[in-house]
N, C-alpha and C. Protein backbone atom coordinates (compact mmCIF):
# COMPACT_ATOMS: atom_id res chain seq x y z
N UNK A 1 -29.52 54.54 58.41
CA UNK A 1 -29.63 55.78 57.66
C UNK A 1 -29.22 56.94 58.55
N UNK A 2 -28.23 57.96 58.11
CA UNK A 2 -27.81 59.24 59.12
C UNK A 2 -28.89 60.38 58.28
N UNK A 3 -29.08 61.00 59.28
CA UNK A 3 -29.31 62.50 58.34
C UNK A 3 -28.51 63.29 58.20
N UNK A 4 -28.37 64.10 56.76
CA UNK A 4 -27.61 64.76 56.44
C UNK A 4 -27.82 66.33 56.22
N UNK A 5 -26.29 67.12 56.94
CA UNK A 5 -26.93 68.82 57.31
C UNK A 5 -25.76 68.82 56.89
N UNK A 6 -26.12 70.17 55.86
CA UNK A 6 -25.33 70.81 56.03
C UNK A 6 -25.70 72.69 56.57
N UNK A 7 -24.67 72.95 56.93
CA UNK A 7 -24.96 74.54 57.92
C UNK A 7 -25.11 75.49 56.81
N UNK A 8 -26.06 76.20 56.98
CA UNK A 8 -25.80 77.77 56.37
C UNK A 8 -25.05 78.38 56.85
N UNK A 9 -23.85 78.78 55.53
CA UNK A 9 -22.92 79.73 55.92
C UNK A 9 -23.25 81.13 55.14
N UNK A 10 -24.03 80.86 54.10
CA UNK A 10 -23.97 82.33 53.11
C UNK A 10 -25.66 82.34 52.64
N UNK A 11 -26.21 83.27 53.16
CA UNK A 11 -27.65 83.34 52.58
C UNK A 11 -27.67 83.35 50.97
N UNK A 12 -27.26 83.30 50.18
CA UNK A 12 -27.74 83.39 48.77
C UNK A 12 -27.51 81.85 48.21
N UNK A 13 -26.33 81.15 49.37
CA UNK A 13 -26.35 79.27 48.87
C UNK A 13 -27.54 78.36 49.37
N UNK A 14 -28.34 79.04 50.52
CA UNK A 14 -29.53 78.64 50.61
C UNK A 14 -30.46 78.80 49.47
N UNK A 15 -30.87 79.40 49.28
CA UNK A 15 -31.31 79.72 47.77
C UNK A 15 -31.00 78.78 46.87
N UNK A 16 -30.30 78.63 46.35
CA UNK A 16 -29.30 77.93 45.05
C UNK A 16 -29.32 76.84 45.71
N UNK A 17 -28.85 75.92 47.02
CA UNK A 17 -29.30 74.25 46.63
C UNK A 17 -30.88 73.81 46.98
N UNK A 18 -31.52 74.84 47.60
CA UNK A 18 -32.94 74.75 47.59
C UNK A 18 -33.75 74.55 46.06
N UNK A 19 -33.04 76.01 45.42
CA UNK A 19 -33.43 75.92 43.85
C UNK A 19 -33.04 74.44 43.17
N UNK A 20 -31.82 74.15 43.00
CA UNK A 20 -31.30 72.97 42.47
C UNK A 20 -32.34 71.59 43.14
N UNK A 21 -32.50 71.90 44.21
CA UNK A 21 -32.98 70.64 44.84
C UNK A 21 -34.71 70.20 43.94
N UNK A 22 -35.23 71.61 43.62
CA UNK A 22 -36.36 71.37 43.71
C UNK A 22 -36.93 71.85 44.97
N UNK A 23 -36.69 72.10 46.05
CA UNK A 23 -37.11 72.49 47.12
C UNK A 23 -37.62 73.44 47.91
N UNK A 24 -38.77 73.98 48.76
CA UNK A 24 -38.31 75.33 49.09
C UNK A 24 -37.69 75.64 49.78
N UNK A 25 -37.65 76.44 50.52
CA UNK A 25 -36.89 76.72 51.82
C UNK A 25 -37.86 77.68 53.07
N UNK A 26 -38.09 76.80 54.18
CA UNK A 26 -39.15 77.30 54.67
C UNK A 26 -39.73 78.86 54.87
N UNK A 27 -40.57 79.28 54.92
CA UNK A 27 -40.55 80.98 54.63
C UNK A 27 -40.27 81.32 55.87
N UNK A 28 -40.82 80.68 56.80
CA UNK A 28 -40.48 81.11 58.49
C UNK A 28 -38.32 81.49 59.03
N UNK A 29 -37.84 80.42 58.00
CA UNK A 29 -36.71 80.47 57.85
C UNK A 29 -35.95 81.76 56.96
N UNK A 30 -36.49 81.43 55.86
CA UNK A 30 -35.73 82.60 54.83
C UNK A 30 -36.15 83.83 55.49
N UNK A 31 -37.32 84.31 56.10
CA UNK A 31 -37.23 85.67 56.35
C UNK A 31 -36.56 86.00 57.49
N UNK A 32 -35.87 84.97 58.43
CA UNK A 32 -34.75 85.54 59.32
C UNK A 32 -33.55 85.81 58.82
N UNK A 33 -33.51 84.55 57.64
CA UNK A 33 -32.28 85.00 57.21
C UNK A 33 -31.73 86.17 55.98
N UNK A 34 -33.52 86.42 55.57
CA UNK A 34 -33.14 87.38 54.94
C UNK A 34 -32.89 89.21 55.91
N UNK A 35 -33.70 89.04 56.96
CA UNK A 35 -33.26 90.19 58.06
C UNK A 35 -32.07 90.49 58.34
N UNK A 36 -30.68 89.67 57.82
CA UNK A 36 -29.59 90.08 58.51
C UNK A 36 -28.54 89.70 56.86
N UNK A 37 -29.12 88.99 55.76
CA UNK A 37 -28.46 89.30 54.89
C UNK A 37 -27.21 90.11 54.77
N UNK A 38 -27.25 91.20 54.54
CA UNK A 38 -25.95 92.03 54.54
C UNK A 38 -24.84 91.80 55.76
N UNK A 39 -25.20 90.78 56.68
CA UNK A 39 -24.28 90.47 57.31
C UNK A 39 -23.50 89.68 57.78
N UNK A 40 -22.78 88.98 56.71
CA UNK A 40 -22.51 87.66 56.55
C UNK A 40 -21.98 86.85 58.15
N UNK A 41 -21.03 87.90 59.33
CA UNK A 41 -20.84 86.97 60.79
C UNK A 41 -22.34 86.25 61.10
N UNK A 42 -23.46 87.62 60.98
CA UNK A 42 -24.58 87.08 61.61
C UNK A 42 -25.39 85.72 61.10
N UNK A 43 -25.29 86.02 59.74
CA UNK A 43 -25.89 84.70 58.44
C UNK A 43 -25.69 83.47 59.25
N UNK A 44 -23.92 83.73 59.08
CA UNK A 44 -23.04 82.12 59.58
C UNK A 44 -23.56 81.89 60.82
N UNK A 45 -23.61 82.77 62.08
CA UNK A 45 -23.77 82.68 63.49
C UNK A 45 -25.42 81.83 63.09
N UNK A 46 -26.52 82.85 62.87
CA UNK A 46 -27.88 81.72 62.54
C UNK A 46 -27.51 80.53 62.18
N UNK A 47 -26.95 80.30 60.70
CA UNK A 47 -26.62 78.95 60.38
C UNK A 47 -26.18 77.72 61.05
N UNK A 48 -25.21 78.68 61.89
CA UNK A 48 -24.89 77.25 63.11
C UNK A 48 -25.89 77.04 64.28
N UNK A 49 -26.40 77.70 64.49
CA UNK A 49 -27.11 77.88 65.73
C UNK A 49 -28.04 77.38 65.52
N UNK A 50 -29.09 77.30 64.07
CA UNK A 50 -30.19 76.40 63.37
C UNK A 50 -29.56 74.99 63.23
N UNK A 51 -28.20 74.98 63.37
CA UNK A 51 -27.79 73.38 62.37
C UNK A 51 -28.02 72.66 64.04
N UNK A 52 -27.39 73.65 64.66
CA UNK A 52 -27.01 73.04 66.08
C UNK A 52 -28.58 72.67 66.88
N UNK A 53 -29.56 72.93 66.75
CA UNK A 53 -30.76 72.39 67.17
C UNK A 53 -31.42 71.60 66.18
N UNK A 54 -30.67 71.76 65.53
CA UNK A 54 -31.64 70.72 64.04
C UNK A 54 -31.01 69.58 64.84
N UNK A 55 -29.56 69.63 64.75
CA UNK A 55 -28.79 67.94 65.07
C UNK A 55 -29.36 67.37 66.59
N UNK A 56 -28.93 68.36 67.57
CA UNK A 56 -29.69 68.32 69.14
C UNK A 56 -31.10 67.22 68.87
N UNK A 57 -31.77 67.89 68.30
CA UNK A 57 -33.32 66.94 68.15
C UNK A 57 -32.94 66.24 67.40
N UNK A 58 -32.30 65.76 66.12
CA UNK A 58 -32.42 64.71 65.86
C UNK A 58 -31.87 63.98 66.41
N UNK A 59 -30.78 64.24 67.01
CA UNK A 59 -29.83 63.22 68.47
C UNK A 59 -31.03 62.44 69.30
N UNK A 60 -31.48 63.79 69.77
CA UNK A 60 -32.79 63.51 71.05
C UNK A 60 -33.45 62.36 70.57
N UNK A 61 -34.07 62.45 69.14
CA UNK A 61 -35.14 61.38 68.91
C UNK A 61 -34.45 60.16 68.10
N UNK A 62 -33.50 59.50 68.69
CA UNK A 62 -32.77 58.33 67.83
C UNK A 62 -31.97 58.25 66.83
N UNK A 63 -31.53 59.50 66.23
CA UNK A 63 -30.71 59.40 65.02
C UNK A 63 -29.60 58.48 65.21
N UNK A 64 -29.08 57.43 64.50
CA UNK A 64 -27.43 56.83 65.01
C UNK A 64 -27.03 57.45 64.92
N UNK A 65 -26.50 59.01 64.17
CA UNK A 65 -25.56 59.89 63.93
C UNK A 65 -25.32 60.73 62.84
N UNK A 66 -24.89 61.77 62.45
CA UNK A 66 -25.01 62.96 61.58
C UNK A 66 -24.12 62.76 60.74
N UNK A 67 -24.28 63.02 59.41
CA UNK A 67 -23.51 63.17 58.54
C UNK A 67 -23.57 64.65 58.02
N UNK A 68 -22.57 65.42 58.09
CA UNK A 68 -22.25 66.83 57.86
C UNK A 68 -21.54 66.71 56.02
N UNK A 69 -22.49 67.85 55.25
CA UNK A 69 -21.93 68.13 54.12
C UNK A 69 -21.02 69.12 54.54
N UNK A 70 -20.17 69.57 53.95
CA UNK A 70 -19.07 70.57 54.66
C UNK A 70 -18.55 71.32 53.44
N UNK A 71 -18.67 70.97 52.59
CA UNK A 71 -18.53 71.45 50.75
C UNK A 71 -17.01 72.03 51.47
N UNK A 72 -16.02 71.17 51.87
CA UNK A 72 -14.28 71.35 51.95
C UNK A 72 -14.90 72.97 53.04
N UNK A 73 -15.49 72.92 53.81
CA UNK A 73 -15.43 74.35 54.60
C UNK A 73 -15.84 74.31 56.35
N UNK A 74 -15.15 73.00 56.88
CA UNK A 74 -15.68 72.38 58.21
C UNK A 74 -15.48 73.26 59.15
N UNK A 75 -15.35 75.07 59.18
CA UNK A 75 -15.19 75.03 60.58
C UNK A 75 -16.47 75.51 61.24
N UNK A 76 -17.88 75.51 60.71
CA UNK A 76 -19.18 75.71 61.13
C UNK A 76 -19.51 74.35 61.58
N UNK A 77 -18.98 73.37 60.98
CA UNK A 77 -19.51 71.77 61.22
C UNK A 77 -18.77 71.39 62.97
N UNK A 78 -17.54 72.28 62.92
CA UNK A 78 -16.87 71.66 64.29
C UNK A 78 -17.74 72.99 65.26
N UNK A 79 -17.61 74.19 64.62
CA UNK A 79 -18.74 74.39 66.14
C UNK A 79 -19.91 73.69 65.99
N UNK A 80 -20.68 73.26 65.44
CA UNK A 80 -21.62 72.62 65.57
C UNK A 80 -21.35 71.34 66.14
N UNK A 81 -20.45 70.45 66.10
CA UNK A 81 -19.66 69.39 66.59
C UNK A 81 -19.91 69.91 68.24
N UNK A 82 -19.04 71.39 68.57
CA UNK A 82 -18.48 71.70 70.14
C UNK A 82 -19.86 71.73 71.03
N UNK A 83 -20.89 72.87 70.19
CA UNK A 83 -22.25 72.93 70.58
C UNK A 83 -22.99 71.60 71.62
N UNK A 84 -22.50 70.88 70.42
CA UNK A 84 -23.53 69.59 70.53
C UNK A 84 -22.56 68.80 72.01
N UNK A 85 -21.01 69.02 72.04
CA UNK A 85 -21.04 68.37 73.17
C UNK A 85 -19.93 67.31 72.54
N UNK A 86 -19.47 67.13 71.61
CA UNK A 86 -18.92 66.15 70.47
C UNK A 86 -17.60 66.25 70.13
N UNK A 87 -17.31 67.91 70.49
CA UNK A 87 -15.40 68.10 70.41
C UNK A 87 -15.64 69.48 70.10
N UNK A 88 -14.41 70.10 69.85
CA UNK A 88 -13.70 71.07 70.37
C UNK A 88 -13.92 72.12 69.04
N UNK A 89 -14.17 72.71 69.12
CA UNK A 89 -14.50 73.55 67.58
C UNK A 89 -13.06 73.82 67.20
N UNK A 90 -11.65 74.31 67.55
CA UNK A 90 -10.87 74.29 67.13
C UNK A 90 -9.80 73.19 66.87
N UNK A 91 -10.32 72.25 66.92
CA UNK A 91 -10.20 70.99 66.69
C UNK A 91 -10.12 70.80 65.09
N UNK A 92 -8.46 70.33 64.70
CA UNK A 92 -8.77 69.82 63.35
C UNK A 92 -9.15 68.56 62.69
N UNK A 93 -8.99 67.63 64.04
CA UNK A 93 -9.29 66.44 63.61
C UNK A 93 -8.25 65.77 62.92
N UNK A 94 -6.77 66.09 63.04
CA UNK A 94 -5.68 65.60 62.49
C UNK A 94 -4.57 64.64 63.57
């Protein structure tokens, strides 16, 4: 079994697959990301930077490996990829 992340790139799609999911979205979370809302570099910059320690620990504690949703928009998934140590963020993978 992989776990599956995908990155926040836009604070209001957190919302919406949380809603869809049924889910919440932790409050400790939403209120950082609602602090910088109006600023979508910063949103994305959190988003990776949360995805990128989410994956880190699950690496740390045994995961075989990550499966990234990317909804066709991978270039938060490859810095998160570079972060981690895994390849090159400008890397297309072609």
């Amino acid at each position: 079994v992989l776990p599956g992340i995908m990155p926040v790139t836009n604070a209001a799609q957190v919302v919406r697959f949380a809603e869809l999911a049924g889910a919440a979205f932790p409050p400790h979370l939403a209120a950082r990301f609602d602090a910088i809302a109006d600023d979508p570099d910063a949103v994305r910059a959190l988003g990776v930077e949360l995805a990128s320690e989410l994956c880190q620990g699950l690496l740390d504690e045994g995961a075989p490996g990550l499966h990234f949703y990317t909804l066709n928009r991978s270039t938060a998934t490859r810095e998160i990829a570079a972060n981690l140590g895994l390849g090159d963020a400008s890397s297309t993978g072609a």
